[in-house]
PDB file of N, CA and C in Angstrom:
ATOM      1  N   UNK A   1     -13.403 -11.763  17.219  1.00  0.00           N
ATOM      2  CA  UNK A   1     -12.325 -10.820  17.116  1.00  0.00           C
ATOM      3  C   UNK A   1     -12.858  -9.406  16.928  1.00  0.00           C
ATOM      4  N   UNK A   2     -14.073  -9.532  16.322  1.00  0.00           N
ATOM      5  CA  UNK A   2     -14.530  -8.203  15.746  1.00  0.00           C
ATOM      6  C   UNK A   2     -15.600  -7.561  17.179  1.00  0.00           C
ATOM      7  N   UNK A   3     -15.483  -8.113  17.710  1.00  0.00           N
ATOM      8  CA  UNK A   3     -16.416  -7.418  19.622  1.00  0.00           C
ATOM      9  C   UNK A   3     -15.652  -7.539  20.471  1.00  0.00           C
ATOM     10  N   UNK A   4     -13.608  -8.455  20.250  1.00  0.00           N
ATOM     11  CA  UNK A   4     -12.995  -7.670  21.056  1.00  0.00           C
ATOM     12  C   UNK A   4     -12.266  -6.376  20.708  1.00  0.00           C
ATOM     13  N   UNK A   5     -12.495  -5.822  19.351  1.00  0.00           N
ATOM     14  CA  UNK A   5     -11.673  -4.713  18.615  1.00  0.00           C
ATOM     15  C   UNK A   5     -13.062  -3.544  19.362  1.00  0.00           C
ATOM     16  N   UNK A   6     -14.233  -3.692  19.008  1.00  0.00           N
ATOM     17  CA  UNK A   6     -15.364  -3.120  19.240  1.00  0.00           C
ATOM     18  C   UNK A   6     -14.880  -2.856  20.816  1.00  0.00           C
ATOM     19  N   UNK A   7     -14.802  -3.833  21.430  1.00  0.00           N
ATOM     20  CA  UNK A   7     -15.078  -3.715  23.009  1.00  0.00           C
ATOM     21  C   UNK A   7     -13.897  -2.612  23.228  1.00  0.00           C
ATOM     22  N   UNK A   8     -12.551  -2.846  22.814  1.00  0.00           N
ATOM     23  CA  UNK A   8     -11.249  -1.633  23.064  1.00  0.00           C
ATOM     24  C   UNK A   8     -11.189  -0.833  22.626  1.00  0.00           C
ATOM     25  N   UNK A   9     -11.732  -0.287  21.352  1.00  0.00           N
ATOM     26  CA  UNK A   9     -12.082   1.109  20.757  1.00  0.00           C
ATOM     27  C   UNK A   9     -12.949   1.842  21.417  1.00  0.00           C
ATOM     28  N   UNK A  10     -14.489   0.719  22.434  1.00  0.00           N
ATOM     29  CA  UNK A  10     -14.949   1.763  23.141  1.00  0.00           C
ATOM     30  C   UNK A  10     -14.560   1.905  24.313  1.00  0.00           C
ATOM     31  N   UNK A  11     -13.586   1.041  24.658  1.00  0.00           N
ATOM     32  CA  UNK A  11     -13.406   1.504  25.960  1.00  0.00           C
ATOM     33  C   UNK A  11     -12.172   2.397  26.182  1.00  0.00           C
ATOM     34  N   UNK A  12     -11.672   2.405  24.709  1.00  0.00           N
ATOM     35  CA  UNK A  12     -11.029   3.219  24.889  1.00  0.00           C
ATOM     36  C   UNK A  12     -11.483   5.037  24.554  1.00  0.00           C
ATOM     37  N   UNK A  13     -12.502   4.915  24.367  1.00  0.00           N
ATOM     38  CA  UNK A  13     -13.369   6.252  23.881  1.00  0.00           C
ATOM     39  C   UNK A  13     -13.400   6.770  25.191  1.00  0.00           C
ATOM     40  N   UNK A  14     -14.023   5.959  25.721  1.00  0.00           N
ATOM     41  CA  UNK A  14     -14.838   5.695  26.882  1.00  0.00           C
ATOM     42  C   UNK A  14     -13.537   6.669  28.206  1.00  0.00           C
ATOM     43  N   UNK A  15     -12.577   5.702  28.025  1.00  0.00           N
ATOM     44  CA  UNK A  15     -11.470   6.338  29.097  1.00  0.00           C
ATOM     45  C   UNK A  15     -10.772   7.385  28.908  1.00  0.00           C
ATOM     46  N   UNK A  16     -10.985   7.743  27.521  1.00  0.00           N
ATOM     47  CA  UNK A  16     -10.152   8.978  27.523  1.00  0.00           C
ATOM     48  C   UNK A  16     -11.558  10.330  27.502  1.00  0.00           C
ATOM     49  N   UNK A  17     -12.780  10.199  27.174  1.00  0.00           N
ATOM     50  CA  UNK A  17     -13.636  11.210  27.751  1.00  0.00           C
ATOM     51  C   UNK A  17     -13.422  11.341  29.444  1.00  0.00           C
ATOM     52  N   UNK A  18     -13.602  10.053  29.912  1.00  0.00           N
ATOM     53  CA  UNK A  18     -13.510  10.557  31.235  1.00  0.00           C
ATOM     54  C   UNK A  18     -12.078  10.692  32.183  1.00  0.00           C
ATOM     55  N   UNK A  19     -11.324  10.788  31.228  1.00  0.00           N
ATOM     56  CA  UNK A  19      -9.838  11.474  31.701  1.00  0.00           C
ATOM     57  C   UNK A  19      -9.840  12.407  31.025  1.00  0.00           C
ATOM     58  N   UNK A  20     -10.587  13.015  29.853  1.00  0.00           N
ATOM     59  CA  UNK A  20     -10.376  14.319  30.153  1.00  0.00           C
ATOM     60  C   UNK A  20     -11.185  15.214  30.544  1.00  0.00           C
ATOM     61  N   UNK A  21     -12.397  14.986  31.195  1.00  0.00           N
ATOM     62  CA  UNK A  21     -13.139  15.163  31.565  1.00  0.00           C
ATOM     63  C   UNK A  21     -12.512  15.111  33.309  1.00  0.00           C
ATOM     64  N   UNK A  22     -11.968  14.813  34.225  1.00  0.00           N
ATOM     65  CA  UNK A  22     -11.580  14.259  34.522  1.00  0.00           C
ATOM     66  C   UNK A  22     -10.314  15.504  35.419  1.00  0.00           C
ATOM     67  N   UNK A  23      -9.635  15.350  34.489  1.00  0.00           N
ATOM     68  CA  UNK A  23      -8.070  16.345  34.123  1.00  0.00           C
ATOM     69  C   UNK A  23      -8.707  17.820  34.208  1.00  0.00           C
ATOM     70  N   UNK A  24      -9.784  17.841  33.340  1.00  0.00           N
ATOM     71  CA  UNK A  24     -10.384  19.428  33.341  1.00  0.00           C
ATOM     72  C   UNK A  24     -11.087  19.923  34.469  1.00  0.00           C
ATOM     73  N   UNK A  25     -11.296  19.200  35.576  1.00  0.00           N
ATOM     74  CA  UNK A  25     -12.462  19.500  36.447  1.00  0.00           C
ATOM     75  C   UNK A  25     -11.256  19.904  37.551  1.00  0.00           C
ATOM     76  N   UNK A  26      -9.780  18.788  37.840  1.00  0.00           N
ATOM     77  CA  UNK A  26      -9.049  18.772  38.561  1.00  0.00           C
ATOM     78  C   UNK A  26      -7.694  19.966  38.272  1.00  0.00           C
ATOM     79  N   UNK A  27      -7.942  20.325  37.010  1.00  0.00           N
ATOM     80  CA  UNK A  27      -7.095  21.847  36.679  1.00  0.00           C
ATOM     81  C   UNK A  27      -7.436  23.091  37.008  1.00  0.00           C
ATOM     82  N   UNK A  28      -6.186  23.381  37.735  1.00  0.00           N
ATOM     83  CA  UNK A  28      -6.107  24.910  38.024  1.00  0.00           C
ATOM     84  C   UNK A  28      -6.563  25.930  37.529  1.00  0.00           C
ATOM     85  N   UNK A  29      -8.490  25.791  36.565  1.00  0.00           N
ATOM     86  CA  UNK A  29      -8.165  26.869  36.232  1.00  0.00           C
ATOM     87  C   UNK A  29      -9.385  27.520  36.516  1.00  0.00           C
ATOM     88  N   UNK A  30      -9.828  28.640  35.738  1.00  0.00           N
ATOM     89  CA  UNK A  30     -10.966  29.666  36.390  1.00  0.00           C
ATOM     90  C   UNK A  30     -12.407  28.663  35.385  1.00  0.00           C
ATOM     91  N   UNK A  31     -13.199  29.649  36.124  1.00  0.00           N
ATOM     92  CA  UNK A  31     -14.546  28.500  35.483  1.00  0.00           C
ATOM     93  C   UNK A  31     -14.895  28.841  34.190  1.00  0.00           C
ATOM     94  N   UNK A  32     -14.491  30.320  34.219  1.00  0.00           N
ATOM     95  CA  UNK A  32     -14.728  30.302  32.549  1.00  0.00           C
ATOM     96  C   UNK A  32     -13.909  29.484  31.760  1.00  0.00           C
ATOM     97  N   UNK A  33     -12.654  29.556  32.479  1.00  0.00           N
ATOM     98  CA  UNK A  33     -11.626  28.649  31.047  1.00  0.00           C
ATOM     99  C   UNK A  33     -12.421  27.088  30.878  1.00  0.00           C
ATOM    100  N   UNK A  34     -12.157  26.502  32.280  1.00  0.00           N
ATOM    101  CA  UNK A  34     -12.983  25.006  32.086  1.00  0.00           C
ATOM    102  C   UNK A  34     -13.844  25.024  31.533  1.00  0.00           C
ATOM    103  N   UNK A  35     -14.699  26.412  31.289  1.00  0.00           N
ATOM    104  CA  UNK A  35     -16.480  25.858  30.666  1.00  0.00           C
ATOM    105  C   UNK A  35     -15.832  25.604  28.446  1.00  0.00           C
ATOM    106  N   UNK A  36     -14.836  26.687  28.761  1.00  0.00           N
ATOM    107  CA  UNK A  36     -14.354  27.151  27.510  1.00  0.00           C
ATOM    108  C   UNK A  36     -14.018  26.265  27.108  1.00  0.00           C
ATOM    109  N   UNK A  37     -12.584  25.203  27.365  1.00  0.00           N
ATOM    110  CA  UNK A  37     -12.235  24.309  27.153  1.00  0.00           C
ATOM    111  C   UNK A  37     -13.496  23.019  26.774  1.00  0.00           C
ATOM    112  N   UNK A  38     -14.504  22.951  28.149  1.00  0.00           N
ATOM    113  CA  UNK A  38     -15.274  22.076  27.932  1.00  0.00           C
ATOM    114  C   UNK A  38     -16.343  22.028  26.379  1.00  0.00           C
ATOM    115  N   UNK A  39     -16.433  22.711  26.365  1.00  0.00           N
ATOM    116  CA  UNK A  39     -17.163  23.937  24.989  1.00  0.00           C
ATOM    117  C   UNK A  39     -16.232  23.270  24.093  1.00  0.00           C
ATOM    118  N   UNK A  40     -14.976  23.421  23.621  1.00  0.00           N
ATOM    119  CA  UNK A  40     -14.338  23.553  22.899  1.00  0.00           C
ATOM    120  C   UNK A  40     -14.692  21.251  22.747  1.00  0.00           C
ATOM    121  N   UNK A  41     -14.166  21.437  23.483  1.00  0.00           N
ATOM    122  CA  UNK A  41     -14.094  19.236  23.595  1.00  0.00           C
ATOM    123  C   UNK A  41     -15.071  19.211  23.052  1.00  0.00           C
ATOM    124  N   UNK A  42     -16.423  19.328  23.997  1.00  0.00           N
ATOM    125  CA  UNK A  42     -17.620  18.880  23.133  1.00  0.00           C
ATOM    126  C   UNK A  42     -17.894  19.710  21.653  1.00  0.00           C
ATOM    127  N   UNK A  43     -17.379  19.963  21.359  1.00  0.00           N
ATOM    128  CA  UNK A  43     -17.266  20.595  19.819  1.00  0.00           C
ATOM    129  C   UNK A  43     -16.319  19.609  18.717  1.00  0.00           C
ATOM    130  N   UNK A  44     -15.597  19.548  19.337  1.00  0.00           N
ATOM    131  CA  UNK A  44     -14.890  18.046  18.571  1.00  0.00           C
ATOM    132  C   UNK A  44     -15.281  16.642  18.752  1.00  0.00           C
ATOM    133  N   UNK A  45     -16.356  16.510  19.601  1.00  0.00           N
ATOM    134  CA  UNK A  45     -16.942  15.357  19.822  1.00  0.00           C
ATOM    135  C   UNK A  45     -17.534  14.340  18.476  1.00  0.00           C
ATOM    136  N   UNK A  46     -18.095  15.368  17.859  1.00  0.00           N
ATOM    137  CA  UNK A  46     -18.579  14.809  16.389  1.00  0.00           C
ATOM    138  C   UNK A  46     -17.988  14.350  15.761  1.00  0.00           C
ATOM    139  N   UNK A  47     -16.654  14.754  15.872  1.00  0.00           N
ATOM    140  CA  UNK A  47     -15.614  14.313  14.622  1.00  0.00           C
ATOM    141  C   UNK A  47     -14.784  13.359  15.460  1.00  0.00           C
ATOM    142  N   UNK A  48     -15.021  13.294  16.197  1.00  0.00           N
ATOM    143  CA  UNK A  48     -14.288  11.777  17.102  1.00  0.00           C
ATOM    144  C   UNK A  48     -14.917  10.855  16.921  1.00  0.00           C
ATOM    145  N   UNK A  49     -15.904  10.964  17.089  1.00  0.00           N
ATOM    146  CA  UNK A  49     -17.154   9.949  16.518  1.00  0.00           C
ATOM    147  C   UNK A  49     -17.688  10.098  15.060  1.00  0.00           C
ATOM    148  N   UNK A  50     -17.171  10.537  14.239  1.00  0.00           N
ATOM    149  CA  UNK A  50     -16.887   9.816  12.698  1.00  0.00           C
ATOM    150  C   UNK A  50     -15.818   9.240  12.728  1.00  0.00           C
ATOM    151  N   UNK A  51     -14.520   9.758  13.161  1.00  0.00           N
ATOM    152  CA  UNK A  51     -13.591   8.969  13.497  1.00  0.00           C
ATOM    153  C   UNK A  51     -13.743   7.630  13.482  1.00  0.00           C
ATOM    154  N   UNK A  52     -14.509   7.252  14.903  1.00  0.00           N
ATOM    155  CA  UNK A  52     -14.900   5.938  15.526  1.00  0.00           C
ATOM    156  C   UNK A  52     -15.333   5.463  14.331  1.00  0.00           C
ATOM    157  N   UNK A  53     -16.735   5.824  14.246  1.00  0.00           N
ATOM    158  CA  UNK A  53     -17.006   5.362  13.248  1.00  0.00           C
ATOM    159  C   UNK A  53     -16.549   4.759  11.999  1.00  0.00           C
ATOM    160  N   UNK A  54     -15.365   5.470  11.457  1.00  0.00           N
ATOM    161  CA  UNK A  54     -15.058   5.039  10.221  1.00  0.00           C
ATOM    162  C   UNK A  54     -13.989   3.936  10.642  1.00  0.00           C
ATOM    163  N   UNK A  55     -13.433   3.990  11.594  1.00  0.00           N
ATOM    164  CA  UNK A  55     -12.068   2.984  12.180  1.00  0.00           C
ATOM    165  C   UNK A  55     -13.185   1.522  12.283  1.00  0.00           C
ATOM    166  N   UNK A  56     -14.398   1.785  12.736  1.00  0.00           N
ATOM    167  CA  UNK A  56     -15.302   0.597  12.963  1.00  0.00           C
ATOM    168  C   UNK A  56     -15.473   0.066  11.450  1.00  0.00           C
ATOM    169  N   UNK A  57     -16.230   0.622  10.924  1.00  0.00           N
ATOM    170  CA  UNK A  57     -16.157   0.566   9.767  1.00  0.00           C
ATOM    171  C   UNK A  57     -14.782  -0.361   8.981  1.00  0.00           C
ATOM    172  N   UNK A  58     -14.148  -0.143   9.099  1.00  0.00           N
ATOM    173  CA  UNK A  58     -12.867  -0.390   8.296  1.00  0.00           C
ATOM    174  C   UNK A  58     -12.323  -1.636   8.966  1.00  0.00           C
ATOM    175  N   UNK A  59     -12.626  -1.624  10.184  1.00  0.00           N
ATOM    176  CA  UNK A  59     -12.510  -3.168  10.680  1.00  0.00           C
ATOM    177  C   UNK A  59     -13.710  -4.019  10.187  1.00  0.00           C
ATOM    178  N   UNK A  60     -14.560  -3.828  10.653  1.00  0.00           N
ATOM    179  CA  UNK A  60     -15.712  -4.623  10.097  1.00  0.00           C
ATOM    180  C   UNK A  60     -15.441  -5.239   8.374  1.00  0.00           C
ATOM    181  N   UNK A  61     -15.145  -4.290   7.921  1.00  0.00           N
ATOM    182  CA  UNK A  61     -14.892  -4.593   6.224  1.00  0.00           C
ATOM    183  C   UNK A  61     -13.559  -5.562   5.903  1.00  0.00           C
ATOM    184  N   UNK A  62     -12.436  -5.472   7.541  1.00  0.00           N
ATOM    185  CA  UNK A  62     -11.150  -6.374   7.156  1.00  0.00           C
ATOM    186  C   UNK A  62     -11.791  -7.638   7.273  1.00  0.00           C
ATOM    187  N   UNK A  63     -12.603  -7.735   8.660  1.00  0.00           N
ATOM    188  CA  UNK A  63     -13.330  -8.340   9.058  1.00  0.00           C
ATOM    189  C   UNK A  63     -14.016  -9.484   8.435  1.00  0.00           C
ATOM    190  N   UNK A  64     -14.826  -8.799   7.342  1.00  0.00           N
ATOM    191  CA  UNK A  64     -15.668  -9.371   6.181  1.00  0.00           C
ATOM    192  C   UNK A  64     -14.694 -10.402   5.371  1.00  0.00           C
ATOM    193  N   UNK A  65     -13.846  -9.539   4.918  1.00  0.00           N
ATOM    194  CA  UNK A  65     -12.878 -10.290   3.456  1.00  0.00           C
ATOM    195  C   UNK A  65     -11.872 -10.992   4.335  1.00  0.00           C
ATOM    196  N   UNK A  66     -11.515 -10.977   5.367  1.00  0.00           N
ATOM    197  CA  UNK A  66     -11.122 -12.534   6.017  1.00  0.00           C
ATOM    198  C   UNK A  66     -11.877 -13.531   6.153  1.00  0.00           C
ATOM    199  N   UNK A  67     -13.128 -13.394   6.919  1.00  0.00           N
ATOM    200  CA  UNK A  67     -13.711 -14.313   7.030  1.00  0.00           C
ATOM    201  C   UNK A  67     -14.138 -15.073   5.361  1.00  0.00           C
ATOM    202  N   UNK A  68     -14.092 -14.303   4.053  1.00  0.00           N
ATOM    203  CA  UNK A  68     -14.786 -14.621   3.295  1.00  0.00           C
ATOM    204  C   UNK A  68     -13.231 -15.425   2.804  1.00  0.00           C
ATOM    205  N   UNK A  69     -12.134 -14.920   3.005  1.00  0.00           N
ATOM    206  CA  UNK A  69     -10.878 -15.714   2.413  1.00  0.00           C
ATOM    207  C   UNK A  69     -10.797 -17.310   3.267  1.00  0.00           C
ATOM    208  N   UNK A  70     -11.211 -17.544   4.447  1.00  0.00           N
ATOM    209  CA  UNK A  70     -10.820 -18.328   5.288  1.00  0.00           C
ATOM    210  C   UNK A  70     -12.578 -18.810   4.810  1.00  0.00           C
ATOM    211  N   UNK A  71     -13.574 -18.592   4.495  1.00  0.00           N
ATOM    212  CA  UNK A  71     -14.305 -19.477   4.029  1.00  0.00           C
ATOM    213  C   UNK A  71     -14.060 -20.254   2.697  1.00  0.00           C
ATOM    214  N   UNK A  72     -13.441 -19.409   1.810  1.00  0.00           N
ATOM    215  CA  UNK A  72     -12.753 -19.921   0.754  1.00  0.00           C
ATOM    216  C   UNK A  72     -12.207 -21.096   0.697  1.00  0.00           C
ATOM    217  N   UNK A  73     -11.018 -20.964   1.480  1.00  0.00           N
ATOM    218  CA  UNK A  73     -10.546 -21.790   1.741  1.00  0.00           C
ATOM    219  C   UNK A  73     -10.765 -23.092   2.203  1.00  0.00           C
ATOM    220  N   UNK A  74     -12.006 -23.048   4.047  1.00  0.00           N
ATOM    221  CA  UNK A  74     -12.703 -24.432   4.000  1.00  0.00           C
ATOM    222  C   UNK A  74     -13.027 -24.828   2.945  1.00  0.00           C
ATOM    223  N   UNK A  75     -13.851 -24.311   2.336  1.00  0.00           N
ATOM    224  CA  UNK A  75     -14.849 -25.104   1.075  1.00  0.00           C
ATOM    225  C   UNK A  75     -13.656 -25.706   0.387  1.00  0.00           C
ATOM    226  N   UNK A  76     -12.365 -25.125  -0.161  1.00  0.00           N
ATOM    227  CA  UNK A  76     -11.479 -25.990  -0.871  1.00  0.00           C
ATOM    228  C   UNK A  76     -10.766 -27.301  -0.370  1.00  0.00           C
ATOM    229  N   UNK A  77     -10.674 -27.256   0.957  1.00  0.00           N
ATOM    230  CA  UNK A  77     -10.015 -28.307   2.033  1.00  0.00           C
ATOM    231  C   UNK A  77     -11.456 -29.292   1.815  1.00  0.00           C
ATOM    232  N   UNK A  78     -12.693 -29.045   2.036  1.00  0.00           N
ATOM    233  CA  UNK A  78     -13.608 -29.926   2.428  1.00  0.00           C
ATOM    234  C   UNK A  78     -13.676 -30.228   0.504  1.00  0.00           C
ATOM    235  N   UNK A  79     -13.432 -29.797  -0.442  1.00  0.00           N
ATOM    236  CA  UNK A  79     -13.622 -30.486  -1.593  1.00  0.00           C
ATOM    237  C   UNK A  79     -12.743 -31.382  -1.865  1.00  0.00           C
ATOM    238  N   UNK A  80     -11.450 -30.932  -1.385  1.00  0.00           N
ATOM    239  CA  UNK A  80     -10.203 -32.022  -1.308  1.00  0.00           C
ATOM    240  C   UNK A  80     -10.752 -33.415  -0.401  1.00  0.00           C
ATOM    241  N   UNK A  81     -10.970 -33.196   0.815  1.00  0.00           N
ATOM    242  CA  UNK A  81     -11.445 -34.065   1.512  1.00  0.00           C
ATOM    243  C   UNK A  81     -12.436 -35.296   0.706  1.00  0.00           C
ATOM    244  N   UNK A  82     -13.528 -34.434   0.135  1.00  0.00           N
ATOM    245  CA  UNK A  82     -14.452 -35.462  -0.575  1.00  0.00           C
ATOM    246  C   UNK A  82     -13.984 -35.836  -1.476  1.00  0.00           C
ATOM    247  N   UNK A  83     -12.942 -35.588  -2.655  1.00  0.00           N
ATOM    248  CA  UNK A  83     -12.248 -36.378  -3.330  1.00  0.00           C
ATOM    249  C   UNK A  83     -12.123 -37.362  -2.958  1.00  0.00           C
ATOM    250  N   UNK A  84     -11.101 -37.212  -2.000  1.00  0.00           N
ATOM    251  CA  UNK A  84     -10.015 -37.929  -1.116  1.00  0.00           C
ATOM    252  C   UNK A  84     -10.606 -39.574  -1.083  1.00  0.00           C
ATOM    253  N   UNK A  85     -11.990 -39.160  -0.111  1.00  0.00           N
ATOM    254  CA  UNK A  85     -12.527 -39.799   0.527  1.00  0.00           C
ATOM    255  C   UNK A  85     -13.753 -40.824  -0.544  1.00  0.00           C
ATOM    256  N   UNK A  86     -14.387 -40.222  -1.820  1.00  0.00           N
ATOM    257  CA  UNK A  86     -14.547 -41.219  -3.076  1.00  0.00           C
ATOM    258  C   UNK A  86     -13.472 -41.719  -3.767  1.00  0.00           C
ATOM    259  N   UNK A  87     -12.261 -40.880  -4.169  1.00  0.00           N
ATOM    260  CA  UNK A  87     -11.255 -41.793  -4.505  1.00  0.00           C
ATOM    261  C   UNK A  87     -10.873 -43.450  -3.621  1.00  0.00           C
ATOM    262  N   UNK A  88     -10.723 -43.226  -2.215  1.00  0.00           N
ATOM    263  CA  UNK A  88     -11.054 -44.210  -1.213  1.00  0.00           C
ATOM    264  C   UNK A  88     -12.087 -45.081  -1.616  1.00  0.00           C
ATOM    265  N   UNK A  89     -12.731 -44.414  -1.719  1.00  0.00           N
ATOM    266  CA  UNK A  89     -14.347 -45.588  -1.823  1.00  0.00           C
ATOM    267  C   UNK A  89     -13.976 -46.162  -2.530  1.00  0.00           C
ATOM    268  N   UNK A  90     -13.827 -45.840  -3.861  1.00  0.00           N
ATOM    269  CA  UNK A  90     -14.029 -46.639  -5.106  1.00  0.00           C
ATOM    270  C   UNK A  90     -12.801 -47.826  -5.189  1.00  0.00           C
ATOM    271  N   UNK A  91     -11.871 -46.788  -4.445  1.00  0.00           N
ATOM    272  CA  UNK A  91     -10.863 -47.722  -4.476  1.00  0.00           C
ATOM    273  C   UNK A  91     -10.780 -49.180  -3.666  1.00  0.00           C
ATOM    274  N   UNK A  92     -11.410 -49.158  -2.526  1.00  0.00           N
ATOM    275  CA  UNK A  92     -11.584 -50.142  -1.993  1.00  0.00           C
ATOM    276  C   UNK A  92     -12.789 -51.151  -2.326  1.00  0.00           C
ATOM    277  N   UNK A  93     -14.111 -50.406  -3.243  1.00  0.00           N
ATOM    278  CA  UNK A  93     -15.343 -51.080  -4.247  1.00  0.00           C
ATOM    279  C   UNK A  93     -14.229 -51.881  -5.206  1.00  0.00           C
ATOM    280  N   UNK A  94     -13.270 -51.134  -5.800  1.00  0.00           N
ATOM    281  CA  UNK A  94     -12.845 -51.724  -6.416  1.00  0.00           C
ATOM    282  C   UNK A  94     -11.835 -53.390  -6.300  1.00  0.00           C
ATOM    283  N   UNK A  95     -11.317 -52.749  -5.213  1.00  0.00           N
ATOM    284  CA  UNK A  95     -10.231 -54.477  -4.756  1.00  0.00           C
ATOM    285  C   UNK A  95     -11.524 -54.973  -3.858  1.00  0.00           C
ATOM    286  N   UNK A  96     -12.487 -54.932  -3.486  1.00  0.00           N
ATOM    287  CA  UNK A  96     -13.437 -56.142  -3.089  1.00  0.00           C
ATOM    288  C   UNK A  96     -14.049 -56.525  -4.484  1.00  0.00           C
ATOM    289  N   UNK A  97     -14.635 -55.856  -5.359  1.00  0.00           N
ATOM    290  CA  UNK A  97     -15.415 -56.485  -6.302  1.00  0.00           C
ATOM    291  C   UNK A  97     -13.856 -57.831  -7.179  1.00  0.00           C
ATOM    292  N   UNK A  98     -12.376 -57.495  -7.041  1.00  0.00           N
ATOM    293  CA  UNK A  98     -11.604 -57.886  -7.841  1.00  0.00           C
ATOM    294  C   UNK A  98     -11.821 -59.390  -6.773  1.00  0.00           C
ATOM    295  N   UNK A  99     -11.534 -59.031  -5.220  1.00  0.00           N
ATOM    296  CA  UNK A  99     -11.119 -60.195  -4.926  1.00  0.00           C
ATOM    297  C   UNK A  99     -11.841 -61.262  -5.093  1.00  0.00           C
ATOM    298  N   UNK A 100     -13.892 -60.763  -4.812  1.00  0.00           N
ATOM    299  CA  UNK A 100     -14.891 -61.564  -4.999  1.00  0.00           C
ATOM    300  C   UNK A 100     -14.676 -62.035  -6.504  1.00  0.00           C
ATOM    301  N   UNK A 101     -14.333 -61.727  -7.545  1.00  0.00           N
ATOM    302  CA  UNK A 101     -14.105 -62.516  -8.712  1.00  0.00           C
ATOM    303  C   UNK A 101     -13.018 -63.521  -8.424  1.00  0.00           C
ATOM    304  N   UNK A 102     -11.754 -63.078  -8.016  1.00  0.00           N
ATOM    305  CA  UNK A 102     -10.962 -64.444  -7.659  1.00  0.00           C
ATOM    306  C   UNK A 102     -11.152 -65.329  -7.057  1.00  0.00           C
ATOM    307  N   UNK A 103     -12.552 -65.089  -5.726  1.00  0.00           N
ATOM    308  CA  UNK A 103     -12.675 -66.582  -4.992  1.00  0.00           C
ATOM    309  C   UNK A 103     -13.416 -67.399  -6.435  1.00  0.00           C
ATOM    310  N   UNK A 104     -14.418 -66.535  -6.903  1.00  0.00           N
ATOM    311  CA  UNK A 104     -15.769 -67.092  -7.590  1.00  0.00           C
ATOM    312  C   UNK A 104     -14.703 -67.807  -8.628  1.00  0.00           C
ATOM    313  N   UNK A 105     -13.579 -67.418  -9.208  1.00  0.00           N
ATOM    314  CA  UNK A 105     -13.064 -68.125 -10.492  1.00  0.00           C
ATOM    315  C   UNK A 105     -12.650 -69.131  -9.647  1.00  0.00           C
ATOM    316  N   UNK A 106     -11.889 -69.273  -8.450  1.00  0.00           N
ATOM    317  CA  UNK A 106     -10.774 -70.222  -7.793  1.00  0.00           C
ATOM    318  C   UNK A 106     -12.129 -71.485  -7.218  1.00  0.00           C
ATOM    319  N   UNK A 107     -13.126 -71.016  -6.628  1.00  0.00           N
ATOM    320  CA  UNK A 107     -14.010 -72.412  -6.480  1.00  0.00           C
ATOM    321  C   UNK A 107     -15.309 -72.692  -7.424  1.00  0.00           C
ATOM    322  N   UNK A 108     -15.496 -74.028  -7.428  1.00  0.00           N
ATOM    323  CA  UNK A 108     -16.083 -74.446  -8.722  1.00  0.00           C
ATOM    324  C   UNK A 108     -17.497 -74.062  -7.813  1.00  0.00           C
ATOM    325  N   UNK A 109     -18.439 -73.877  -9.446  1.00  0.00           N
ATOM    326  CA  UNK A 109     -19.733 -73.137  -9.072  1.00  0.00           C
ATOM    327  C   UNK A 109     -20.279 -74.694  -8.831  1.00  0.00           C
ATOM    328  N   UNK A 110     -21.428 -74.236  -7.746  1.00  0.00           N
ATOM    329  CA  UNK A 110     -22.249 -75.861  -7.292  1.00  0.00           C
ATOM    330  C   UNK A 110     -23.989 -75.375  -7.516  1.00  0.00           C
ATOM    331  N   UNK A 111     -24.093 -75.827  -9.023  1.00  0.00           N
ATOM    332  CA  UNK A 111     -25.194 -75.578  -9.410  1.00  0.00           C
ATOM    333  C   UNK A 111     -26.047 -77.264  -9.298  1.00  0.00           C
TER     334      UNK A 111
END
């Protein structure tokens, strides 16, 4: 989940540099403005990318404490399970060891 969030954040980086990149080359305007404008974008570039960064960040960290809640959780299902599953045991150790006493009392020992 966390490299398809990765994969759409950059591709969404990704598509909007080169739409506006893109938009600016295909606008009406003089070359100084485009260089100006362009100037100006790559000047906010840095802070788009802390941006990114911190949005990555902040997934990664939801990221973390789910996976660590949903590990939680197995481990409690698989402790239930092993209960479950010695309660079983014993329980069935138990009605064989009962029944083997009832044959052993019901037929006479042949010593």
């Amino acid at each position: 989940m966390a490299n398809n969030s990765a994969s759409f954040l950059g591709g969404m980086l990704l598509g909007t540099a080169l739409g506006t990149a893109a938009g600016l080359l295909a606008a009406p305007r003089t070359g100084r403005e485009t260089r100006h404008l362009l100037r100006k974008s790559a000047d906010a570039l840095p802070e788009l990318v802390e941006d990114l960064s911190s949005t990555l960040q902040l997934q990664a960290d939801r990221l973390s404490e789910t996976t660590l809640k949903n590990w939680d959780h197995t481990l409690d299902r698989l402790r239930d399970a092993i209960a479950a599953g010695q309660a079983a045991s014993r329980a069935t150790y138990d009605s064989l060891t009962q029944s083997e006493r009832s044959l052993s009392a019901e037929s006479p020992s042949q010593e």
